[in-house]
N, C-alpha and C. Protein backbone atom coordinates (compact mmCIF):
# COMPACT_ATOMS: atom_id res chain seq x y z
N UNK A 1 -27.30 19.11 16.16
CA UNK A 1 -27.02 19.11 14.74
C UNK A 1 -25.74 19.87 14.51
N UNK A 2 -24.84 19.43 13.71
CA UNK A 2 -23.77 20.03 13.72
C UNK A 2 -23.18 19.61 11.83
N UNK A 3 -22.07 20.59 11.49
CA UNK A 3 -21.75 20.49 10.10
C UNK A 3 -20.51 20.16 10.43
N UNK A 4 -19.38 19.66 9.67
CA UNK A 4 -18.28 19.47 10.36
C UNK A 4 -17.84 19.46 8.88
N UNK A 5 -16.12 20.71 8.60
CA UNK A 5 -15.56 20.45 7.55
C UNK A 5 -14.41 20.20 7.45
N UNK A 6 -14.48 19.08 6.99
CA UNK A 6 -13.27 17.44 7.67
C UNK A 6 -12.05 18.07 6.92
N UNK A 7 -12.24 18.82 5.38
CA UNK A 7 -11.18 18.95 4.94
C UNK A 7 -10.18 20.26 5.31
N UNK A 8 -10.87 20.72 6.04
CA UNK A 8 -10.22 22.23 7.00
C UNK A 8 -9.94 22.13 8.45
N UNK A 9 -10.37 20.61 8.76
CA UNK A 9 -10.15 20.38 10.29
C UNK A 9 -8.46 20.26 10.12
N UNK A 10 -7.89 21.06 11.97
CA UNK A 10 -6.69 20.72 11.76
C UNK A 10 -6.56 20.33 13.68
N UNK A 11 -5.25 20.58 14.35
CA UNK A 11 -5.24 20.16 15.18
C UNK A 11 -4.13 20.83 15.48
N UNK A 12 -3.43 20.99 16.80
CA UNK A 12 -1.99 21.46 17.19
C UNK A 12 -1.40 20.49 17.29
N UNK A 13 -1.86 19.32 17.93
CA UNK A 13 -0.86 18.03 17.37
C UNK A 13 -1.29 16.84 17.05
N UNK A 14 -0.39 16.12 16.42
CA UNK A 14 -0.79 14.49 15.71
C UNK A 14 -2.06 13.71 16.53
N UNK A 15 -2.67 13.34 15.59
CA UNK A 15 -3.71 12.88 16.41
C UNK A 15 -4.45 13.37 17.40
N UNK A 16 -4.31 14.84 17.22
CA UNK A 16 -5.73 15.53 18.13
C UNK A 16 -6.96 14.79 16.89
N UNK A 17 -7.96 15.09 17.64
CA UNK A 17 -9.13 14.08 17.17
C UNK A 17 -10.64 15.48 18.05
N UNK A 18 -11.57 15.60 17.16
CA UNK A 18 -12.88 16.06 17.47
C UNK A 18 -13.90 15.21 17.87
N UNK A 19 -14.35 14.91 18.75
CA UNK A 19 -15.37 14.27 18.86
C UNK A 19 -16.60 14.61 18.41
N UNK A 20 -17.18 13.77 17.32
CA UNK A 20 -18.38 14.13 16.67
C UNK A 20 -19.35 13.40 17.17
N UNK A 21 -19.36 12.45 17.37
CA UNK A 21 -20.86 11.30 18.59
C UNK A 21 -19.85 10.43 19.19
N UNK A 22 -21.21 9.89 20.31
CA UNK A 22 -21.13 9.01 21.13
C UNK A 22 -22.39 8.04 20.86
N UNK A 23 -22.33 7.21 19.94
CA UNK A 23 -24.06 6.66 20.15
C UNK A 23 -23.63 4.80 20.86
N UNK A 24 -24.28 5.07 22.36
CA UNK A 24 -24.56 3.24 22.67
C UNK A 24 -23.34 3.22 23.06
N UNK A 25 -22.45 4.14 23.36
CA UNK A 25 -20.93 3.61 24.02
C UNK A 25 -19.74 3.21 22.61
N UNK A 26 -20.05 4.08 21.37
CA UNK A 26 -19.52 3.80 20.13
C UNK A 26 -19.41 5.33 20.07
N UNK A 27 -17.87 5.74 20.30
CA UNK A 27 -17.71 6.76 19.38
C UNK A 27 -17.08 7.13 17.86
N UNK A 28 -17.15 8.50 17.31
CA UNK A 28 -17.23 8.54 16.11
C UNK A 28 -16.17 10.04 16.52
N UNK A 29 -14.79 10.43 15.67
CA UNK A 29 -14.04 11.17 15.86
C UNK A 29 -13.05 11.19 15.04
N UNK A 30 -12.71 12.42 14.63
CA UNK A 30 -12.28 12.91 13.32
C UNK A 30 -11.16 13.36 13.78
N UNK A 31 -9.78 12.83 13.25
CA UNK A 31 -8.62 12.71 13.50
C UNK A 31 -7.71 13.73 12.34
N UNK A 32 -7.30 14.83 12.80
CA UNK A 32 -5.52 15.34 11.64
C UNK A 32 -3.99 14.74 12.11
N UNK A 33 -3.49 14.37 11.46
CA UNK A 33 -2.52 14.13 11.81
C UNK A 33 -1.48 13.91 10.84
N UNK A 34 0.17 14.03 10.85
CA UNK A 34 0.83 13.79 10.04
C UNK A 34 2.33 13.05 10.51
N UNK A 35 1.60 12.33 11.69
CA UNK A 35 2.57 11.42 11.98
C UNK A 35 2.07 10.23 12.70
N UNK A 36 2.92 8.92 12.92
CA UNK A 36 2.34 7.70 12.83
C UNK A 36 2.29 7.87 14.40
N UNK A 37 1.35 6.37 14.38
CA UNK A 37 0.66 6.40 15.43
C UNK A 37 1.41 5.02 16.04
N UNK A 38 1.09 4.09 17.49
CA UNK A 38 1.98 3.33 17.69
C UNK A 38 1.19 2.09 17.73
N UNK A 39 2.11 0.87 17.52
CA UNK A 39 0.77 -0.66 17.64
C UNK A 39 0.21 -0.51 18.65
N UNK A 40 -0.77 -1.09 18.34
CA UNK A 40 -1.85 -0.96 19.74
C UNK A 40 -2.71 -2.05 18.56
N UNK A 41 -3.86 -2.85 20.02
CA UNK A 41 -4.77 -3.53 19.78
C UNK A 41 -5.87 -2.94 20.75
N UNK A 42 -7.38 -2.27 19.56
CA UNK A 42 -8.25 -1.72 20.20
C UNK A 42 -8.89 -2.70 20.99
N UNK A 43 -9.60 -2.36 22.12
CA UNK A 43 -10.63 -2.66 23.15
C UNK A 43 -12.16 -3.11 22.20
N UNK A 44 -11.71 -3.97 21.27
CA UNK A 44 -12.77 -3.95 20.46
C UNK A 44 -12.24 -3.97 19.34
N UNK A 45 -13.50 -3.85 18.09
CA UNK A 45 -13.29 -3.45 16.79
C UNK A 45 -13.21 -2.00 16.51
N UNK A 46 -12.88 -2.00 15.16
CA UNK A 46 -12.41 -0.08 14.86
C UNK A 46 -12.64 -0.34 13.33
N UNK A 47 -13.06 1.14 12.83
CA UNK A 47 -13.22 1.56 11.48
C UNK A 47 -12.35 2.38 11.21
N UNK A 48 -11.60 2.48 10.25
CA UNK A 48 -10.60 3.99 10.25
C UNK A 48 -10.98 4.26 8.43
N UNK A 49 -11.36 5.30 8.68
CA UNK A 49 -12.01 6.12 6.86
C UNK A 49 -10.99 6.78 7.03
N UNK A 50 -10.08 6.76 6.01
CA UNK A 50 -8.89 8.13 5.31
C UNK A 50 -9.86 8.90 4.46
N UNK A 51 -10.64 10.25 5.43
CA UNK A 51 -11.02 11.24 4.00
C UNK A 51 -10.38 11.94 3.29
N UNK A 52 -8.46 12.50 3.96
CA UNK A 52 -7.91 12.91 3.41
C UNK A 52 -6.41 12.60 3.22
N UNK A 53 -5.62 12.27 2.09
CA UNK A 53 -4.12 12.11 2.83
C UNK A 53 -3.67 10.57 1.95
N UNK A 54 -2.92 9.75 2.52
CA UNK A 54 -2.31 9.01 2.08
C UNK A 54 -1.50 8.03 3.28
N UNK A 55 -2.25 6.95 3.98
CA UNK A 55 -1.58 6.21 4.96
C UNK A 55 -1.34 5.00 4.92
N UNK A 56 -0.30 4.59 5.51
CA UNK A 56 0.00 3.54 5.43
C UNK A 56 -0.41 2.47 6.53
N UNK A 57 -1.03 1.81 6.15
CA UNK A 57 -1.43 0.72 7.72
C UNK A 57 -1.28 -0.35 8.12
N UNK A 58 -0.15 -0.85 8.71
CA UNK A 58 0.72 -1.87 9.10
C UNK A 58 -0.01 -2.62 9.92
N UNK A 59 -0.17 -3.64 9.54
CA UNK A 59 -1.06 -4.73 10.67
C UNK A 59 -0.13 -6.43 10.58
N UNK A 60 -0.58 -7.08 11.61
CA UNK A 60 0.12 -8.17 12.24
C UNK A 60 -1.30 -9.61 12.05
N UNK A 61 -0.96 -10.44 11.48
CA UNK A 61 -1.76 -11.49 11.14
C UNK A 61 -0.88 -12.65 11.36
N UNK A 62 -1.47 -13.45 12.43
CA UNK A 62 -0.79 -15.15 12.50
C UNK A 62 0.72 -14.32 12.56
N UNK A 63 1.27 -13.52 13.32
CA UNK A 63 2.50 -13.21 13.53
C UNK A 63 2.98 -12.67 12.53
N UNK A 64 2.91 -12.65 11.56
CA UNK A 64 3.12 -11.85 10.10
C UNK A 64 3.21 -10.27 10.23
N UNK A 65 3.91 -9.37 9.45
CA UNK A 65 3.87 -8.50 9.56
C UNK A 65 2.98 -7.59 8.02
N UNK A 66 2.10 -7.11 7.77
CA UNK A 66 1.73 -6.61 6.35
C UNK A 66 1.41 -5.01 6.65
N UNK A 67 1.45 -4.56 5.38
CA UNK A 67 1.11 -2.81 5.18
C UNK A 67 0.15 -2.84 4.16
N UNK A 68 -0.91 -2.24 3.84
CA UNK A 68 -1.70 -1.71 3.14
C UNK A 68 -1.78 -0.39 3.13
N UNK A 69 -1.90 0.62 1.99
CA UNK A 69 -1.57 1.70 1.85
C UNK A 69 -3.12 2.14 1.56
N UNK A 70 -3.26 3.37 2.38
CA UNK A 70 -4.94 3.47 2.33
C UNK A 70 -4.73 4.57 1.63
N UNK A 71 -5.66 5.01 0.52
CA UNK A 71 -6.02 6.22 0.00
C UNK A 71 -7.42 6.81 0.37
N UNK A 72 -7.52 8.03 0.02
CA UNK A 72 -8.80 8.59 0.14
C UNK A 72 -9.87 7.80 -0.13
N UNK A 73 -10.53 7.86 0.65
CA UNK A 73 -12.23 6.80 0.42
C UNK A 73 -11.82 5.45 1.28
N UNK A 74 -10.57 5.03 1.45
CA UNK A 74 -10.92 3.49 2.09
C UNK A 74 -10.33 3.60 3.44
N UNK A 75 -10.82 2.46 3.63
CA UNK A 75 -11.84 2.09 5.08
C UNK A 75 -10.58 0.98 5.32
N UNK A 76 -10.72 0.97 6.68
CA UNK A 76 -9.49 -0.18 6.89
C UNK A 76 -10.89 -0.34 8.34
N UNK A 77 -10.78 -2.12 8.15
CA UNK A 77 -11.68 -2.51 9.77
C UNK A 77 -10.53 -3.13 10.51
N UNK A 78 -10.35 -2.89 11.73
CA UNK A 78 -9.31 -3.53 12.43
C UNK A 78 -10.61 -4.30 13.34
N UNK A 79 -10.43 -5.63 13.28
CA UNK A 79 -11.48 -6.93 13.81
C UNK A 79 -10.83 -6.48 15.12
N UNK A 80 -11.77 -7.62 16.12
CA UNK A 80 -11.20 -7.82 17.60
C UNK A 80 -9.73 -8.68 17.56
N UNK A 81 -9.36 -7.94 18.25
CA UNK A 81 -7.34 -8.36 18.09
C UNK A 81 -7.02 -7.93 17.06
N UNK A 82 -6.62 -7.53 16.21
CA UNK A 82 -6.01 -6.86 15.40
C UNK A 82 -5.07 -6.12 16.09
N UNK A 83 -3.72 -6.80 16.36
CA UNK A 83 -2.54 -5.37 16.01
C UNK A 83 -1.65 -4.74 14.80
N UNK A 84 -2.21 -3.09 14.95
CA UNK A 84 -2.01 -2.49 13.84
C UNK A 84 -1.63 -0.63 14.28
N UNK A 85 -0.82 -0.19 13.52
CA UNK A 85 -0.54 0.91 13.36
C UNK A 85 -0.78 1.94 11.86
N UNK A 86 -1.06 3.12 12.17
CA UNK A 86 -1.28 4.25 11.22
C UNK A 86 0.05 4.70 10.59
N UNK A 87 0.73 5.04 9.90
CA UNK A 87 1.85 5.81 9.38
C UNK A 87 1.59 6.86 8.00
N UNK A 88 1.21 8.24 8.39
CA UNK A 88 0.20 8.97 7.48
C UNK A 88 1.55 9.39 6.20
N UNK A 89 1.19 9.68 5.26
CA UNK A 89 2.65 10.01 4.27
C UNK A 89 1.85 11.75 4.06
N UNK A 90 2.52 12.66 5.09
CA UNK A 90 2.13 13.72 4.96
C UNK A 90 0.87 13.99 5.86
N UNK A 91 0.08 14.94 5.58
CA UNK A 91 -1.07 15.33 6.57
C UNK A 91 -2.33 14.24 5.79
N UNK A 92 -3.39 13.61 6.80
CA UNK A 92 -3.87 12.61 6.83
C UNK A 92 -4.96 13.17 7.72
N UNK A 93 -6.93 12.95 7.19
CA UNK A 93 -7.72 13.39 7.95
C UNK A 93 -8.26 12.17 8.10
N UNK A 94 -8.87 11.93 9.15
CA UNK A 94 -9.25 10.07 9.16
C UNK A 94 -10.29 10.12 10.40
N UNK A 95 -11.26 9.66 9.94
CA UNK A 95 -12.43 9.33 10.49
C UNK A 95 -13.20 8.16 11.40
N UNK A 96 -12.32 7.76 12.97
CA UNK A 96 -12.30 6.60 13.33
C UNK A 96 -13.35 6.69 14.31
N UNK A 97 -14.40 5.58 13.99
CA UNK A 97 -15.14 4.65 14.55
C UNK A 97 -15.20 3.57 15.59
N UNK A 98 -14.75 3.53 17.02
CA UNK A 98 -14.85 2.41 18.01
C UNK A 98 -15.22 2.78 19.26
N UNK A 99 -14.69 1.53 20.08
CA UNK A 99 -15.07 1.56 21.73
C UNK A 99 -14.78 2.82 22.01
N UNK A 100 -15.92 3.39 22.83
CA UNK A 100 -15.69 4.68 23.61
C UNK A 100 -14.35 4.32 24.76
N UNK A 101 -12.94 5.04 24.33
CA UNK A 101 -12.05 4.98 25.44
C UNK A 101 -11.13 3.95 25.11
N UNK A 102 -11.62 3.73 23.76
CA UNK A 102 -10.25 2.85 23.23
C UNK A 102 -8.81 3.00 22.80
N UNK A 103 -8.18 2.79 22.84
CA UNK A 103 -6.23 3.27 22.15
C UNK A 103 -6.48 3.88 21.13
């Protein structure tokens, strides 16, 4: 059992991440960061919750390039294949969901 307070979590660098579970080969890990992250296509599907911050999330469809700008509370699902990148505007706490050992 554990409490975890997402809005005081910090990290020494971008994208250090806490591991909070492992359930069934699905982990769950709580990310600070205030700088972008690089394309990559997860080993799977992925959830990314912005609990704190303001990011931007660049994804690739039918070769297309699009950004959606995530605020606090939303959820971005990156499907199987999905290439996509993070770009936080400032410090960004984010709560990602996938394959244990994924990008």
């Amino acid at each position: 059992m554990q409490i975890i307070r997402s809005k005081t979590y910090t990290s020494p660098e971008a994208w250090g991440g806490l591991d909070i579970a492992n359930m069934n080969g699905i982990s769950t890990r709580l990310h600070w960061t205030d700088q972008p992250y690089k394309w990559h296509v997860n080993d799977g599907e992925e959830v990314f919750v912005v609990l704190s911050g303001i990011v931007d999330m660049y994804y690739r469809r039918e070769g297309n390039e699009h950004c959606a700008t995530l605020q606090t509370g939303d959820i971005f699902h990156a499907t199987v294949g999905t290439e996509h990148f993070a770009h936080p505007q400032g410090e960004a706490r984010i709560l990602v969901i996938e394959k244990q050992g994924s990008v």
